[in-house]
Protein backbone atom coordinates (compact mmCIF):
# COMPACT_ATOMS: atom_id res chain seq x y z
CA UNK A 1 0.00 0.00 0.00
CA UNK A 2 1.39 3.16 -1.07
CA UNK A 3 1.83 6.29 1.59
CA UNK A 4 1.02 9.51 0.36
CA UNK A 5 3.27 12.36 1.61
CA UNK A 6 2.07 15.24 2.40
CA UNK A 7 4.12 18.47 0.94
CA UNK A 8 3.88 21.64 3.42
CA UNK A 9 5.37 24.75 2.03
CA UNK A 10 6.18 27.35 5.06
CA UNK A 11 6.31 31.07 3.75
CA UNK A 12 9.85 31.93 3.50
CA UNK A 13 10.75 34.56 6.18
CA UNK A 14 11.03 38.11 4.79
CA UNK A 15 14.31 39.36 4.08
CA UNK A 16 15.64 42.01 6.54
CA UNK A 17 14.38 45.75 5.77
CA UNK A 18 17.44 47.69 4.35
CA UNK A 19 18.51 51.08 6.43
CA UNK A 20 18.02 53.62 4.11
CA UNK A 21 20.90 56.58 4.86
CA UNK A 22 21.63 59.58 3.12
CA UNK A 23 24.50 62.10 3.83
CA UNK A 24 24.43 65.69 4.14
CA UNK A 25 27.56 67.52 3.37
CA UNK A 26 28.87 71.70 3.25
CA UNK A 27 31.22 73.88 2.67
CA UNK A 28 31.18 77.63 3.52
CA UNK A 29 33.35 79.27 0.40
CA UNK A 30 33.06 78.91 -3.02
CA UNK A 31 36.69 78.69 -3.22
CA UNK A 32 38.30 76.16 -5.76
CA UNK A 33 39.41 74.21 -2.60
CA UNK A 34 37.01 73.93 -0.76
CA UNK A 35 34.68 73.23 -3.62
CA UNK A 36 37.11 70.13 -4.62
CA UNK A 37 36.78 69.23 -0.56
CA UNK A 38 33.05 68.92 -0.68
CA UNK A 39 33.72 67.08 -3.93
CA UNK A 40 35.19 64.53 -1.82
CA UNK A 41 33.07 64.42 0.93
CA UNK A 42 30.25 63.67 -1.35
CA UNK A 43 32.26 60.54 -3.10
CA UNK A 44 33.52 59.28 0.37
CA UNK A 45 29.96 59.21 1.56
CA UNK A 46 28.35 57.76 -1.49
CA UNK A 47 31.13 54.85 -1.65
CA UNK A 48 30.85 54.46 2.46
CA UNK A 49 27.06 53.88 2.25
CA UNK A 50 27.12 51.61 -0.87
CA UNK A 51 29.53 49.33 0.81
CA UNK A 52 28.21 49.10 3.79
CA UNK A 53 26.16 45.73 4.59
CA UNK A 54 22.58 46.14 5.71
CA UNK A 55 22.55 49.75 4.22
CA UNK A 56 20.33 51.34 0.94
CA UNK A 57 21.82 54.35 -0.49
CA UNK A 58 19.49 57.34 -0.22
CA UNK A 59 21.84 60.26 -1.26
CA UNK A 60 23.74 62.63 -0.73
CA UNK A 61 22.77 66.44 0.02
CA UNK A 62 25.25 69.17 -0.41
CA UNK A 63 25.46 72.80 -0.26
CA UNK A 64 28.24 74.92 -1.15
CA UNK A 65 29.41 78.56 -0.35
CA UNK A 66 26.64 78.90 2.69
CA UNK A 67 26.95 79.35 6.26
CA UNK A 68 25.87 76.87 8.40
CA UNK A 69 23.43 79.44 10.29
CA UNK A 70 21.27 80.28 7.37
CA UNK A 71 18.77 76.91 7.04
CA UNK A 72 17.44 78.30 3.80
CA UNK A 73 19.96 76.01 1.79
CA UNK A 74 18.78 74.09 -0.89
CA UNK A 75 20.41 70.78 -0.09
CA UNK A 76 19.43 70.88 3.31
CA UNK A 77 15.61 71.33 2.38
CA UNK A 78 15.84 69.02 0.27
CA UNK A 79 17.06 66.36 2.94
CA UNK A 80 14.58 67.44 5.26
CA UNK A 81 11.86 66.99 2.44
CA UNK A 82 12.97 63.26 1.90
CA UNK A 83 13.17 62.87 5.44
CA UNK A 84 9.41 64.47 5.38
CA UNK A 85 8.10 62.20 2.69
CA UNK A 86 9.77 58.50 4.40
CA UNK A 87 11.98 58.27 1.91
CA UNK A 88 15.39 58.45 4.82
CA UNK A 89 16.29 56.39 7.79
CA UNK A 90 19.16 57.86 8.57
CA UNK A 91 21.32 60.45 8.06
CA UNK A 92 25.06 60.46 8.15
CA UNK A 93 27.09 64.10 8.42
CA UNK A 94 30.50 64.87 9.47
CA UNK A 95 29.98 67.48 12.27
CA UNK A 96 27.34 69.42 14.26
CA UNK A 97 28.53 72.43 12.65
CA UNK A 98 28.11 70.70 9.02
CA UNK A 99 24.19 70.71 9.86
CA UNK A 100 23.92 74.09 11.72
CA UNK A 101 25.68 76.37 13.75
CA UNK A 102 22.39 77.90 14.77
CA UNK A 103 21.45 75.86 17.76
CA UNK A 104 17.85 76.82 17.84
CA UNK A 105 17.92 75.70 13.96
CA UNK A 106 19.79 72.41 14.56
CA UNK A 107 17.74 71.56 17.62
CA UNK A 108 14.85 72.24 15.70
CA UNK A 109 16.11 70.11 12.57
CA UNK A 110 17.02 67.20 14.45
CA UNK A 111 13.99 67.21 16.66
CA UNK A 112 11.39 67.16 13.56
CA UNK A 113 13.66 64.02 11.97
CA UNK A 114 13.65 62.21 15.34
CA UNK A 115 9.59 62.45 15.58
CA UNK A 116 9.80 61.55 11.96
CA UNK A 117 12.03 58.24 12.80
CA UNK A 118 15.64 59.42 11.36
CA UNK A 119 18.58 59.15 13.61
CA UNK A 120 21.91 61.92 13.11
CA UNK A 121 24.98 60.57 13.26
CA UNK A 122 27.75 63.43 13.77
CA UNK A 123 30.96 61.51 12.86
CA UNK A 124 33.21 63.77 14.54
CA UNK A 125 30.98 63.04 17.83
CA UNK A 126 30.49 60.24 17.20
CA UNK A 127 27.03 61.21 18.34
CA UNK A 128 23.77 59.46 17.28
CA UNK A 129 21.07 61.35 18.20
CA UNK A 130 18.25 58.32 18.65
CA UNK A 131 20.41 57.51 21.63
CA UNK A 132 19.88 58.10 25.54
CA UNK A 133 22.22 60.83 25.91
CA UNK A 134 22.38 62.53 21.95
CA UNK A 135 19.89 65.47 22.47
CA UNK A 136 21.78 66.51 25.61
CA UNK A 137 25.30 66.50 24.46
CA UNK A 138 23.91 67.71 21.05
CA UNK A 139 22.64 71.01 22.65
CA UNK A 140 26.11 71.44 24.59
CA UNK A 141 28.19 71.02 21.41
CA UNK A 142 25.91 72.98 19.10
CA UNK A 143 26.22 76.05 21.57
CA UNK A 144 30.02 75.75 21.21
CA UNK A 145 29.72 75.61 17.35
CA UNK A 146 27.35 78.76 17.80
CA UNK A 147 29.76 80.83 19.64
CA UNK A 148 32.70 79.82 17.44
CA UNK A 149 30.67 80.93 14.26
CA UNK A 150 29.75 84.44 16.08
CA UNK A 151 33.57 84.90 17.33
CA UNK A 152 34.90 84.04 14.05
CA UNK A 153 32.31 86.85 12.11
CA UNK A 154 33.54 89.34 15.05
CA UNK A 155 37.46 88.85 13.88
CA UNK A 156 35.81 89.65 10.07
CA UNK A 157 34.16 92.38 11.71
CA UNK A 158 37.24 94.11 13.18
CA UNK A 159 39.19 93.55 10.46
CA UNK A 160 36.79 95.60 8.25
CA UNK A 161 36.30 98.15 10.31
CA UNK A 162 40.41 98.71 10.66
CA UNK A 163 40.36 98.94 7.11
CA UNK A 164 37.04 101.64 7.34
CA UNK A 165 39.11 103.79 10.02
CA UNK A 166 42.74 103.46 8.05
CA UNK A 167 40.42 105.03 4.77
CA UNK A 168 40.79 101.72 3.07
CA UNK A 169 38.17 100.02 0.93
CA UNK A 170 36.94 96.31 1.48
CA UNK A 171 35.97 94.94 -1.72
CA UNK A 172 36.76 97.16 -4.61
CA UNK A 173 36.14 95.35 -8.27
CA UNK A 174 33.86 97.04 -10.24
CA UNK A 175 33.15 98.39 -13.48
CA UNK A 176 36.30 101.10 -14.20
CA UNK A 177 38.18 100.14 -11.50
CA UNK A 178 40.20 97.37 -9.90
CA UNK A 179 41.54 97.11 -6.64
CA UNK A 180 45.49 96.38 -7.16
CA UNK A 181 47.22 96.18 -3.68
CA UNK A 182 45.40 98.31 -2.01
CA UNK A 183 44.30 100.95 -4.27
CA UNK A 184 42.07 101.85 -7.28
CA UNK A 185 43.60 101.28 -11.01
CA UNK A 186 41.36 102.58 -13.10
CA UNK A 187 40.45 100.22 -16.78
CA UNK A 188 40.38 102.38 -19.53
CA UNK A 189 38.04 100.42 -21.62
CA UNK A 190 35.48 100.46 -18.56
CA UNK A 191 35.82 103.73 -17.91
CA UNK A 192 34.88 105.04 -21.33
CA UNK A 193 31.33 102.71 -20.92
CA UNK A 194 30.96 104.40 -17.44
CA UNK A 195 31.63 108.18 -18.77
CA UNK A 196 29.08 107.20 -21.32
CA UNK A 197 26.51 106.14 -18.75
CA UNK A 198 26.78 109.28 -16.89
CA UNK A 199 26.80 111.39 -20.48
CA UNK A 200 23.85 109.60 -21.98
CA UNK A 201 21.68 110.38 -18.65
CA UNK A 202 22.89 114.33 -18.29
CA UNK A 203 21.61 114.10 -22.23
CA UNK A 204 18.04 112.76 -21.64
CA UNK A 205 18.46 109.58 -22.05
CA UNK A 206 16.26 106.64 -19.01
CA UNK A 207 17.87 104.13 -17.47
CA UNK A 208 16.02 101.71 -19.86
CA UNK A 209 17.43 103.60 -23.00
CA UNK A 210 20.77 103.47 -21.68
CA UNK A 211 20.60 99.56 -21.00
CA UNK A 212 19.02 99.53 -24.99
CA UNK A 213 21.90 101.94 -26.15
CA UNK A 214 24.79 99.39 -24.29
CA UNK A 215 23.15 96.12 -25.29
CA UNK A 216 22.86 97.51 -29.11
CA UNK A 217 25.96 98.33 -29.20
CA UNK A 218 27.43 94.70 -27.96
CA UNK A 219 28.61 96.43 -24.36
CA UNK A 220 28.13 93.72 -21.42
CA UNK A 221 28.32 94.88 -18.16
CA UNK A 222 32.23 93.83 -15.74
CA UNK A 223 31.19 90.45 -15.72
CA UNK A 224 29.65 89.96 -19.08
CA UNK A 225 26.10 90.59 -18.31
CA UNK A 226 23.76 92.32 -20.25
CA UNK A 227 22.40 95.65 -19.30
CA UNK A 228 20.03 95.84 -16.87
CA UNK A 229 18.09 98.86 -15.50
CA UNK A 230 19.23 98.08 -12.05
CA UNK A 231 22.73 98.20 -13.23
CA UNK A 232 22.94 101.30 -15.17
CA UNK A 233 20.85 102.66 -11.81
CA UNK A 234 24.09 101.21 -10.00
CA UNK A 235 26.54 103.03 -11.88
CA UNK A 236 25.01 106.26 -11.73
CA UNK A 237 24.73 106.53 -7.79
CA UNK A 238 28.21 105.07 -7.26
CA UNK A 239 29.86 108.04 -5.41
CA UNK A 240 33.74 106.25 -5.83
CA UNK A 241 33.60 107.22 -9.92
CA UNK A 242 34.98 110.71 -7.88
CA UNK A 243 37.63 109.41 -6.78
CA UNK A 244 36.05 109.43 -2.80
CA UNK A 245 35.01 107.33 -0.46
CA UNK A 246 32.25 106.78 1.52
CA UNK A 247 32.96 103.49 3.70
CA UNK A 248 30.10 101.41 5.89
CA UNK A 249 27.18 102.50 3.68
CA UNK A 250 25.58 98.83 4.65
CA UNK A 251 26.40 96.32 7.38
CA UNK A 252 25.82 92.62 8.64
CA UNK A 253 22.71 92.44 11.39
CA UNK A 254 24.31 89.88 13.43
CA UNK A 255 26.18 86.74 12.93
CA UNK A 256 23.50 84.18 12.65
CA UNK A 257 21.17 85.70 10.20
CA UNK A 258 23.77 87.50 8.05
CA UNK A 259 21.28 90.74 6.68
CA UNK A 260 22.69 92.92 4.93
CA UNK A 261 21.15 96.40 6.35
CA UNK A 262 21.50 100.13 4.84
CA UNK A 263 23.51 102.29 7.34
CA UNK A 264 20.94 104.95 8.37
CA UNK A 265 23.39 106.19 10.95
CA UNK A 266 23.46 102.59 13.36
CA UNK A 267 27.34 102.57 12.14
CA UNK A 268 29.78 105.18 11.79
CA UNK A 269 30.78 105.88 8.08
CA UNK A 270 33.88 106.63 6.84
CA UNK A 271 34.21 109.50 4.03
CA UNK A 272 38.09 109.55 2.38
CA UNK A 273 38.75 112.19 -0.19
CA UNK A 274 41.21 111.92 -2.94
CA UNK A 275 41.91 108.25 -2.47
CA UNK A 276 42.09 107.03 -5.91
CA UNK A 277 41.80 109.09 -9.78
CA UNK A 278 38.61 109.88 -10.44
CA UNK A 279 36.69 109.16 -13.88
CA UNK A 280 33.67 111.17 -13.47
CA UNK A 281 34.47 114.73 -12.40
CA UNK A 282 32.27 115.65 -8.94
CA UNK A 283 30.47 118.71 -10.86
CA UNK A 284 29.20 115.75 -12.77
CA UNK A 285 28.36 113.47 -10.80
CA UNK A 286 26.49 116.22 -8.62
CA UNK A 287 24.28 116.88 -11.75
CA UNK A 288 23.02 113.69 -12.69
CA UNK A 289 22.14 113.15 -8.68
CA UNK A 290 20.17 116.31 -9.01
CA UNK A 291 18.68 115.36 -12.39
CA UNK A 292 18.25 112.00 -10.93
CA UNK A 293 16.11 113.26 -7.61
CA UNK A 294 14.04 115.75 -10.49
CA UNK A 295 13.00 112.91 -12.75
CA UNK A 296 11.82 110.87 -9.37
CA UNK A 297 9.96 113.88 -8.44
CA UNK A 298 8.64 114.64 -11.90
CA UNK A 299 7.84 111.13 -12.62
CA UNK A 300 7.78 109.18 -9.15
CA UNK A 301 3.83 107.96 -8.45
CA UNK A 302 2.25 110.49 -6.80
CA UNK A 303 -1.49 108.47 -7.17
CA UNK A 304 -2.26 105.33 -4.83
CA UNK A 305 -0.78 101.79 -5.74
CA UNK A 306 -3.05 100.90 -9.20
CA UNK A 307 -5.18 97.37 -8.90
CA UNK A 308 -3.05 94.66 -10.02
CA UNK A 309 -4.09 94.16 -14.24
CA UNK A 310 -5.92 91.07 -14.96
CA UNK A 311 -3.53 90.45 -17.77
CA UNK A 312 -0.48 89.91 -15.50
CA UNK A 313 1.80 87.10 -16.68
CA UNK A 314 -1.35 86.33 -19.16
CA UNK A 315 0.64 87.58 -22.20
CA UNK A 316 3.44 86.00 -24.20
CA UNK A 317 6.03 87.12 -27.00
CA UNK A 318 5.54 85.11 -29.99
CA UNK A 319 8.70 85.96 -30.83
CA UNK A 320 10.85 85.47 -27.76
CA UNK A 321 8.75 83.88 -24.93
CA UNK A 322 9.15 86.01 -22.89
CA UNK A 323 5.77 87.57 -20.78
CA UNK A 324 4.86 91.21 -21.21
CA UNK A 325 5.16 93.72 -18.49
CA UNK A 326 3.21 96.39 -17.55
CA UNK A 327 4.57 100.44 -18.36
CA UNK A 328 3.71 103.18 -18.17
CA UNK A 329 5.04 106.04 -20.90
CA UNK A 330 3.30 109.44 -21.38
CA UNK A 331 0.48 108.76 -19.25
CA UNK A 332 -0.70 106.15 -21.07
CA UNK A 333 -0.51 102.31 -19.61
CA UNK A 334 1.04 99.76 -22.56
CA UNK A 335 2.36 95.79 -22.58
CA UNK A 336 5.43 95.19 -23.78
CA UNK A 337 7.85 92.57 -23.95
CA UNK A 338 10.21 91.48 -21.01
CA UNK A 339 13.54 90.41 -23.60
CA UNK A 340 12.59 93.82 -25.47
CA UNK A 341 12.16 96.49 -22.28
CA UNK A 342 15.85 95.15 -21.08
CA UNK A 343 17.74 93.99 -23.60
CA UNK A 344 17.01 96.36 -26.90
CA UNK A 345 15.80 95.55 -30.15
CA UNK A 346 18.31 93.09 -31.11
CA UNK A 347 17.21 90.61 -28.44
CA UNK A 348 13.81 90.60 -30.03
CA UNK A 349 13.24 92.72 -32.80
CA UNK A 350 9.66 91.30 -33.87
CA UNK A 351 8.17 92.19 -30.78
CA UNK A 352 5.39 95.03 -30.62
CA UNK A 353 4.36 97.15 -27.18
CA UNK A 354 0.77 96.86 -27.36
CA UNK A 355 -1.49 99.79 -25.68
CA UNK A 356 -3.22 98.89 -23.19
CA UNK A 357 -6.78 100.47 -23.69
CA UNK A 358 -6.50 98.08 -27.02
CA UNK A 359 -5.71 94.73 -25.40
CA UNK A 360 -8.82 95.97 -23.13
CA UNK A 361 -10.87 96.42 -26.08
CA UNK A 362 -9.97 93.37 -28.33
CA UNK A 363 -10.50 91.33 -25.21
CA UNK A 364 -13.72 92.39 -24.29
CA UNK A 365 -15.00 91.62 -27.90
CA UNK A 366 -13.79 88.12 -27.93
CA UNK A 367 -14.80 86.76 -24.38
CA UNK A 368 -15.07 87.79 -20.89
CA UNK A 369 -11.58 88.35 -18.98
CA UNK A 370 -12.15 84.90 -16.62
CA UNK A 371 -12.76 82.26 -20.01
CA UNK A 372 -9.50 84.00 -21.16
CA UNK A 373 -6.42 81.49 -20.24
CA UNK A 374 -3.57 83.25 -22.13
CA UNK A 375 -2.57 86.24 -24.85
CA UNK A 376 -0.16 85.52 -27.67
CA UNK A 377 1.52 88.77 -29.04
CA UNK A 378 2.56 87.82 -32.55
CA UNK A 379 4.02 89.82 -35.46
CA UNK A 380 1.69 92.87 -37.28
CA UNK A 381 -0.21 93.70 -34.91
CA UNK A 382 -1.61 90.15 -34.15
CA UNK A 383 -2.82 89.16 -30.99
CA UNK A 384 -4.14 85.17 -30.27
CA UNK A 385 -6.31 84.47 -27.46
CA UNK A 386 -6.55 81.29 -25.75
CA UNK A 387 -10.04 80.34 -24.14
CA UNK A 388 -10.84 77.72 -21.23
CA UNK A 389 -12.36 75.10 -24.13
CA UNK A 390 -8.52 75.37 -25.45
CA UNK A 391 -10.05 76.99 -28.68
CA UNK A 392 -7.90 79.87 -29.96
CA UNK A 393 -9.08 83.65 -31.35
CA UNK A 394 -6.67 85.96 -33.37
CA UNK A 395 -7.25 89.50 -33.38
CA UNK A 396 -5.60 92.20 -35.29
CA UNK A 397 -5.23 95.92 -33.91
CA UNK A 398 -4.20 99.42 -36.28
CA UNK A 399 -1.21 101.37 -35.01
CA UNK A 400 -2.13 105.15 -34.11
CA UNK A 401 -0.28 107.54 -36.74
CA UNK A 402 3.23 109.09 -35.48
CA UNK A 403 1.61 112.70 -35.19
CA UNK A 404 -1.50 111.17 -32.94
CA UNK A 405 1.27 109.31 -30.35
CA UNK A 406 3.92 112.06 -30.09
CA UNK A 407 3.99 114.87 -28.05
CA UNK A 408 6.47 117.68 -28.86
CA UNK A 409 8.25 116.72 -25.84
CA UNK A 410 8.81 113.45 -27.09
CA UNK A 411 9.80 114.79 -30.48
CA UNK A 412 12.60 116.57 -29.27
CA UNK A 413 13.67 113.94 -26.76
CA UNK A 414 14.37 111.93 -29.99
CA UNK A 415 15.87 114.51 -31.48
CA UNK A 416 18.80 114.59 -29.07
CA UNK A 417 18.98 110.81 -28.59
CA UNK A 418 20.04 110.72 -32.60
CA UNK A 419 22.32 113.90 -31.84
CA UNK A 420 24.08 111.60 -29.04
CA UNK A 421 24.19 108.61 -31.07
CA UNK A 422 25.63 110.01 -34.09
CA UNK A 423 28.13 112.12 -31.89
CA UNK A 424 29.57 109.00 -30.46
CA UNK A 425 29.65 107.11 -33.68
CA UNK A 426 31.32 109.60 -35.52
């Protein structure tokens, strides 16, 4: 008689659940060495966490050229958000003062990932801070790291203000000038573009004309920039093209959040005449201050703040992609393109300003404002609207002749923009 066997299959016992660790790792300068040392902090950790047995690589986070106190560092948030979404069990870092130097900020960090479930593990400590004692001897060693970071930005501190009191600047590269052991050299090249900045605004010309003019012409800015209005505004205000000083204009709050505040009189300044050769004569660069404060007076918004348009970031170059801003010229409110307003015609020289009492009136006769998703401003005059149903509309609009947009003052403003241009192009 045969005997049946009975076959009983047990479920086979799950494998061990991998600990999934991620590093963090930082470096305070954007030096070439130090950038090279967090290069090799980030390949130690990724080979130590690979090899390891029973571990699941999760990353590793790095920041470079910011302080430990600010926490608004984009590897760091984006640890914490893994952390946040399960995605960590650990995290591996060399020092407390790799995380934070802030103590309320690296209590607070290390807190939220110990509610979440991640240990810290401070190498240097050899600290992790799921144990017994971590929090405690955390909080001691974080308040050393705190006071080392605030002595260390008092030395920087002294040492600038030394230099302030001995009539010596700080930094000192900018555009005409470089700062060549100790003192201002000026570079000729520069200094032609920045006696042509402060000539071009004495002659009538805006800061956005200027930026046109430069841009036009194939001038970038010290580093290679294109014009910007903010820059030419820069150059204009920048009382060392006299060849003076004026030392502390801004200063550091404190050491842990590192603002950057204008002196209103909460520091002493420093004022040091004749230091270096001057490339803008003071007589000048008295005037365009004065013609500066006029135009702010004459044109600065003397009506309340205007209701923010419904066609904000609505409209688009067709010929760029760039969105239209807002402006204001002459009274009269008109779109026009972003690459166009800063960078001159050659960036985009299809584009069109469009008033805005048209785009108003086109866009009331093709649907109301809300079932209007998006404005394409196209070549001749052509705008394309996009509604909700993803159906498009194109509308044309007629310029308004030359002798119905131009006022006499703007006649004659345009008369000595082509006298300037020609003069410096002869």
């Amino acid at each position: 008689m045969e005997r049946t066997v009975a076959q009983i299959q047990f479920p086979a016992a799950p494998l061990p659940r991998l600990t999934r660790v991620a590093a963090y790792a930082r470096v305070s300068s954007g030096k070439d060495a130090m950038l090279h040392s967090l290069s090799a902090q980030v390949s130690y950790y990724s080979d130590m966490i690979q090899k390891h047995p029973g571990w699941q690589y999760a990353g590793v986070y790095a920041d470079e050229a910011i302080t430990g106190t600010k926490d608004a560092r984009e590897g760091f948030q984006r640890l914490l958000a893994a952390c946040r979404a399960g995605e960590v069990d650990m995290v591996i870092t060399k020092s407390i003062s790799r995380l934070a130097r802030n103590t309320v900020t690296l209590l607070g960090t290390v807190r939220e990932m110990k509610g979440l479930g991640v240990d810290v593990y401070f190498e240097e400590q050899n600290i992790h801070t799921m144990s017994a004692d971590g929090e405690l001897m955390m909080t001691i060693l974080a308040s050393y790291a705190q006071e080392e970071s605030r002595s260390a930005s008092e030395n920087q501190l002294w040492r600038i203000r030394r230099n302030f009191e001995a009539g010596r600047p700080w930094v000192g590269n900018m555009l005409g000038y470089r700062l060549q052991d100790g003192e201002y050299k000026i570079i000729p090249e520069e200094a032609e573009v920045v006696k042509r900045i402060f000539s071009d605004y004495l002659s009538g010309m805006g800061y956005a004309a200027i930026c046109k003019a430069l841009n036009e012409d194939g001038i970038t800015t010290k580093d290679g920039y294109p014009w910007r209005v903010g820059t030419v505004m820069k150059v204009l205000s920048n009382y060392c093209y006299t060849g003076n000083l004026l030392l502390q204009k801004k200063y550091r709050e404190n050491h842990i959040t590192k603002r950057t505040l204008n002196n209103h009189g909460e520091k002493p300044m420093y004022h040091v005449e004749g230091f270096h050769e001057a490339i803008i004569p003071m007589e000048v660069y008295q005037a365009v201050q004065e013609e500066r404060a006029r135009r702010a007076q004459r044109f600065g918004n003397t009506h309340p703040p205007s209701v923010a348009s419904p066609f904000t970031g609505m409209i688009t170059c067709g010929c760029c992609g760039a969105k239209y801003n807002r402006r204001t010229a002459n009274g009269k409110k008109l779109w026009i393109c972003r690459t166009y307003s800063t960078l001159g015609k050659s960036a985009c020289p299809e584009s069109k300003a469009v008033p805005e009492d048209v785009l108003t009136a086109l866009a009331n006769l093709v649907a109301p404002l809300g079932e209007i998703t998006a404005i394409r401003a196209e070549q001749d005059n052509t705008l394309v609207f996009t509604l909700v149903n993803g159906s498009e509309i194109v509308k044309r609009w007629q310029d308004r002749s030359r002798s119905e947009s131009w006022t006499e003052e703007m006649r004659e403003q345009a008369r000595r923009k082509t006298i300037e241009r020609n003069r410096r192009h002869a």
